[in-house]
N, C-alpha and C. Protein backbone atom coordinates (compact mmCIF):
# COMPACT_ATOMS: atom_id res chain seq x y z
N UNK A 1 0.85 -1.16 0.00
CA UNK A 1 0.00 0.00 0.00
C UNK A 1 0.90 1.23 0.00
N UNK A 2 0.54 1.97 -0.51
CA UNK A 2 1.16 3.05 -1.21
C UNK A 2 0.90 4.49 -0.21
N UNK A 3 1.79 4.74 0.77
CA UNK A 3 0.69 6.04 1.41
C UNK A 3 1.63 7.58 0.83
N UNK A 4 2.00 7.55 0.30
CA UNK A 4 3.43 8.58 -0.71
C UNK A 4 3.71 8.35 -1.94
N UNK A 5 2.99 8.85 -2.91
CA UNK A 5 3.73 8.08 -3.74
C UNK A 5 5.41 8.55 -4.32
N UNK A 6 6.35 8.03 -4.43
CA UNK A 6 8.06 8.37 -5.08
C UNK A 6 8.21 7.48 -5.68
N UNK A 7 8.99 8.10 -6.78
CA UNK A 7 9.54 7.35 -8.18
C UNK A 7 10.76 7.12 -7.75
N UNK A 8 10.59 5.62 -6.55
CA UNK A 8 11.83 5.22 -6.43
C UNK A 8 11.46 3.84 -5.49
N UNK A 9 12.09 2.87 -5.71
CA UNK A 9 12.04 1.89 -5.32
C UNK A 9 12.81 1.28 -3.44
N UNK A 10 11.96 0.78 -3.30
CA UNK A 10 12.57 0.43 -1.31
C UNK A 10 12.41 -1.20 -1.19
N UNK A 11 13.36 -1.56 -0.36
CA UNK A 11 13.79 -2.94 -0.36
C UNK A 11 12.63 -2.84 1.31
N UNK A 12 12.15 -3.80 1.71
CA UNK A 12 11.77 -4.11 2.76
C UNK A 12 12.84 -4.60 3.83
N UNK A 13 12.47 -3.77 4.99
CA UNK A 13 14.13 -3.83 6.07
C UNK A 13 13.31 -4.98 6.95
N UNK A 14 12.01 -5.12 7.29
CA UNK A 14 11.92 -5.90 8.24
C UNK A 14 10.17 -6.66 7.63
N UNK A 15 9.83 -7.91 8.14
CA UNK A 15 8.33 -8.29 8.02
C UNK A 15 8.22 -8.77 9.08
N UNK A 16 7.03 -8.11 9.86
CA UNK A 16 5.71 -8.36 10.65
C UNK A 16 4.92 -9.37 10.61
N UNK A 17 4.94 -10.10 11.55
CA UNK A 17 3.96 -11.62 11.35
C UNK A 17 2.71 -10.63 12.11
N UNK A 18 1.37 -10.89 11.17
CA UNK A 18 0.19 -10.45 12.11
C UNK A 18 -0.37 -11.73 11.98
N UNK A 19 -1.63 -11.64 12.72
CA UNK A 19 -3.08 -12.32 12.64
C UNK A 19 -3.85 -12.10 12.80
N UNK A 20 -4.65 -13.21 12.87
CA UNK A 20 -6.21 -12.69 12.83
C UNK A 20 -6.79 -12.11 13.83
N UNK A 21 -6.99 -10.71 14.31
CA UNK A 21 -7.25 -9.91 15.35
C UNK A 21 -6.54 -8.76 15.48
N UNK A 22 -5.27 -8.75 14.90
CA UNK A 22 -4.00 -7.66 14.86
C UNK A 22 -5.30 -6.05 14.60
N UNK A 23 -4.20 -5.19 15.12
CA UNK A 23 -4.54 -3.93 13.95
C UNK A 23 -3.08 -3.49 13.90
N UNK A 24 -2.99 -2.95 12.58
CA UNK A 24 -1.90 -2.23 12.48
C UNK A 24 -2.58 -0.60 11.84
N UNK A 25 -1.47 0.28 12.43
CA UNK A 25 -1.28 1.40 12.27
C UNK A 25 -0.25 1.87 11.57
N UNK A 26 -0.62 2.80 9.91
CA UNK A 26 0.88 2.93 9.26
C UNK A 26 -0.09 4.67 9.47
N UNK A 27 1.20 5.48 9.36
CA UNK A 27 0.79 7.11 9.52
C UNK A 27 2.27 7.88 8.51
N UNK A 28 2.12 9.17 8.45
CA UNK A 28 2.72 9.88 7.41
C UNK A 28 3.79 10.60 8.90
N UNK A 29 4.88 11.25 8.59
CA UNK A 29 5.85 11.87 9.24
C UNK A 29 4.38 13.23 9.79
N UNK A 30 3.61 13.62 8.87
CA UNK A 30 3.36 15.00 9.28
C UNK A 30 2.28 15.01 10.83
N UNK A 31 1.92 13.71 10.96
CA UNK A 31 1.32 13.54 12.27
C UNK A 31 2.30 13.86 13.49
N UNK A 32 3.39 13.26 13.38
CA UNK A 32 4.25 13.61 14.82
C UNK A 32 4.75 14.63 14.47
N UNK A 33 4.89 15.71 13.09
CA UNK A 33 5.18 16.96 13.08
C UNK A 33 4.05 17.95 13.46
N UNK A 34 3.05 17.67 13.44
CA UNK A 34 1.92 18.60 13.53
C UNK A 34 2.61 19.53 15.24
N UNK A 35 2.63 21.06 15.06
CA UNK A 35 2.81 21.68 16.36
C UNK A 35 1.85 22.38 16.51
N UNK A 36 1.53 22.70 17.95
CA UNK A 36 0.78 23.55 18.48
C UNK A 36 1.00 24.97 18.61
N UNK A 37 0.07 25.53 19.08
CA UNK A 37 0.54 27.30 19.56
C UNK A 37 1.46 27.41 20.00
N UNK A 38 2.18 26.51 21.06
CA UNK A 38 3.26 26.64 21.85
C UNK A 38 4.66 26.22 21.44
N UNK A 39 4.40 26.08 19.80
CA UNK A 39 5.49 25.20 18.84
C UNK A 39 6.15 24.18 19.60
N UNK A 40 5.07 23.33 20.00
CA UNK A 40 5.43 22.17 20.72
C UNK A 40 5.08 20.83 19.35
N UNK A 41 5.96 19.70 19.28
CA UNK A 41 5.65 19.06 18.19
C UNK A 41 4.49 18.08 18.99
N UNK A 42 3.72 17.17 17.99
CA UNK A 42 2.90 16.47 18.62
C UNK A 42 3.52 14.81 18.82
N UNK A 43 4.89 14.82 18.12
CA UNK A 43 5.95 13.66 18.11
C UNK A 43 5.14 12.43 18.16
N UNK A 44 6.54 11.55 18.46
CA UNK A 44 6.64 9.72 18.43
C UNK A 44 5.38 9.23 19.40
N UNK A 45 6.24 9.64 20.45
CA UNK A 45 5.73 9.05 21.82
C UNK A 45 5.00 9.67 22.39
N UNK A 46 4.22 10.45 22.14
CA UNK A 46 2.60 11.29 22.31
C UNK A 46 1.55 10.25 21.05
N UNK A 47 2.09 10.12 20.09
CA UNK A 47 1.00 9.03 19.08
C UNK A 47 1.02 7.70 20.03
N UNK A 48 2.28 7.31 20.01
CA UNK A 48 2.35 5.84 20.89
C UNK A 48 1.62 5.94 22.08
N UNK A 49 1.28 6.95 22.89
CA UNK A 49 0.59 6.79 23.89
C UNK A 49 -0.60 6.90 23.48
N UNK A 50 -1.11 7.48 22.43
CA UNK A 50 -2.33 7.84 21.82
C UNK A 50 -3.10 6.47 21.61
N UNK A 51 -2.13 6.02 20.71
CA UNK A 51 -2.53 4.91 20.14
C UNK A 51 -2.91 3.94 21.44
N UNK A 52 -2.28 3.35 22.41
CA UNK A 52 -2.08 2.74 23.72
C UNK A 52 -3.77 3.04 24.02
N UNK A 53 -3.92 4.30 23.99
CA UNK A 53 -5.17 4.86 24.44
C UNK A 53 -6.69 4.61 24.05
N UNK A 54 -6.11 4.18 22.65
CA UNK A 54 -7.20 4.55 21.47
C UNK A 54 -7.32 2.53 21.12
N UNK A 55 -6.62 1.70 21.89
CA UNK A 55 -6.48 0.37 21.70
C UNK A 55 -7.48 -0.34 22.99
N UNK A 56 -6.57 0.72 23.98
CA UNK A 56 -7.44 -0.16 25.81
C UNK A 56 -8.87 0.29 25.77
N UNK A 57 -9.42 1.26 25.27
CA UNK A 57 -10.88 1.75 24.96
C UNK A 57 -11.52 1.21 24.09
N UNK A 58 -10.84 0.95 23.24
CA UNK A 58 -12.02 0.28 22.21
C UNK A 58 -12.30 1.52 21.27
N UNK A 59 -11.75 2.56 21.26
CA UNK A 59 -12.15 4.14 20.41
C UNK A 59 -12.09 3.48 19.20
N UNK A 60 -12.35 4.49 18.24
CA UNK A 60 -12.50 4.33 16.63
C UNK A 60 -11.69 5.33 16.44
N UNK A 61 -10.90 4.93 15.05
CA UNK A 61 -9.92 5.37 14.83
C UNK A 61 -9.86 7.05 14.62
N UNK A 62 -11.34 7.51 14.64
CA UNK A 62 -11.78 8.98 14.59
C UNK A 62 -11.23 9.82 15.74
N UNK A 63 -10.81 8.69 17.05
CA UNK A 63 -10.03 9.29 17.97
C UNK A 63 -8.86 9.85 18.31
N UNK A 64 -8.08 9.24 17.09
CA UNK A 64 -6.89 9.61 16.74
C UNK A 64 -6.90 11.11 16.51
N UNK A 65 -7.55 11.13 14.72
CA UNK A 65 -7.57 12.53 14.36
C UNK A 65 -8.33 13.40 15.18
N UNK A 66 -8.96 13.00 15.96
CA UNK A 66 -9.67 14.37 16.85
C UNK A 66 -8.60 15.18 17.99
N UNK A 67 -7.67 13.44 18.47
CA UNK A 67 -6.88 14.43 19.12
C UNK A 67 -5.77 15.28 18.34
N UNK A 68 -5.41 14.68 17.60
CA UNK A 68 -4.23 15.86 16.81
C UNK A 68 -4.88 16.76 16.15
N UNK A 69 -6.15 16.74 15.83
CA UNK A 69 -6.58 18.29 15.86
C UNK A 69 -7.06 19.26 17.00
N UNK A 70 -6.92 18.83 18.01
CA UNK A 70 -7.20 19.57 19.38
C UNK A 70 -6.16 20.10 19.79
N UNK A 71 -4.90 19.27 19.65
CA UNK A 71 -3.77 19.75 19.90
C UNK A 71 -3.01 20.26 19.11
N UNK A 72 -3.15 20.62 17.67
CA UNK A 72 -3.05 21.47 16.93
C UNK A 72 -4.01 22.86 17.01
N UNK A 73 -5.04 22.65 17.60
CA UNK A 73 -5.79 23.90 17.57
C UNK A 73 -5.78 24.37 16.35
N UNK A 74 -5.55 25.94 16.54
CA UNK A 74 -5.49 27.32 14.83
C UNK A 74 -4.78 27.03 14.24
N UNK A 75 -4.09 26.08 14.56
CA UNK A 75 -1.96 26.46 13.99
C UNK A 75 -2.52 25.69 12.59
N UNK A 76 -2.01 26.07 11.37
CA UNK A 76 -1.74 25.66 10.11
C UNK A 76 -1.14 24.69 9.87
N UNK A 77 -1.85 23.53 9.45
CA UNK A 77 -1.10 22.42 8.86
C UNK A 77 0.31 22.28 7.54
N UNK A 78 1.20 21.93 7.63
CA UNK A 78 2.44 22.31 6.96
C UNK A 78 2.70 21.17 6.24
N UNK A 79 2.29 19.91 6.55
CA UNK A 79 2.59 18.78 5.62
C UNK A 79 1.58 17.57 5.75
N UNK A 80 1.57 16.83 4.61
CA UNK A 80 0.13 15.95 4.69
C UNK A 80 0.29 14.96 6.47
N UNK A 81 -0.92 15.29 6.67
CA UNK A 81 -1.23 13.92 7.79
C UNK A 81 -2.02 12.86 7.07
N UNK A 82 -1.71 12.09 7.37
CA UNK A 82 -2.11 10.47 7.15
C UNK A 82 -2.20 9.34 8.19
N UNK A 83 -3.16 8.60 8.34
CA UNK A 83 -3.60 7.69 9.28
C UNK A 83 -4.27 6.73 8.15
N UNK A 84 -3.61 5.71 8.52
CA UNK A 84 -4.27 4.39 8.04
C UNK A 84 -4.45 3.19 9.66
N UNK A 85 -5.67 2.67 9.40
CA UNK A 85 -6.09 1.67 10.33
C UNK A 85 -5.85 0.18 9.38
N UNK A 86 -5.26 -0.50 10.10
CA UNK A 86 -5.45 -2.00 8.96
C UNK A 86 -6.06 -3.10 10.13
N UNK A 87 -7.39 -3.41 10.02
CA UNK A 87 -7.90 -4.52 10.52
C UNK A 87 -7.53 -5.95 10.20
N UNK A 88 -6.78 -6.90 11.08
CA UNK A 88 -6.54 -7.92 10.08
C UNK A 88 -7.76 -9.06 10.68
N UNK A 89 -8.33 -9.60 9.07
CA UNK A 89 -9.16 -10.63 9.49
C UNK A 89 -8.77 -11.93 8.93
């Protein structure tokens, strides 16, 4: 799956065994770049806890983008965000 597209080819560094029940989460750089008023970034390990968050609840993945737009507030988006959910069945 294609979430960028570049006219350039990538070797796969690692494969993921899932199953049936997994979710995986693939996202774009501009999510942990997104900053706030306080030019604070919204980073790694603010999603990873997000995510943590958005897994023990049972949320829908709408929970994600609601919070990085809360915590972006006014501030102007500067590069694509992207969120993909992959259900595996």
């Amino acid at each position: 799956m294609a979430l960028g597209i570049i006219k350039q080819e990538f070797e796969p560094t690692a494969t993921i065994p899932v199953k049936k029940g997994d979710v995986v989460y693939a996202y774009s750089d501009g999510i942990t770049d997104v900053i706030n008023s306080n030019e604070e970034e919204f980073g790694q390990e603010r999603l990873e806890q997000k995510i943590s968050e958005l897994l023990s609840t049972h949320s829908e993945i709408d929970f994600l983008s609601n919070t990085v737009d809360s915590f972006r507030g006014e501030m102007t988006l500067f590069d694509d965000v992207t969120l993909v959910e992959l259900l595996i069945w």
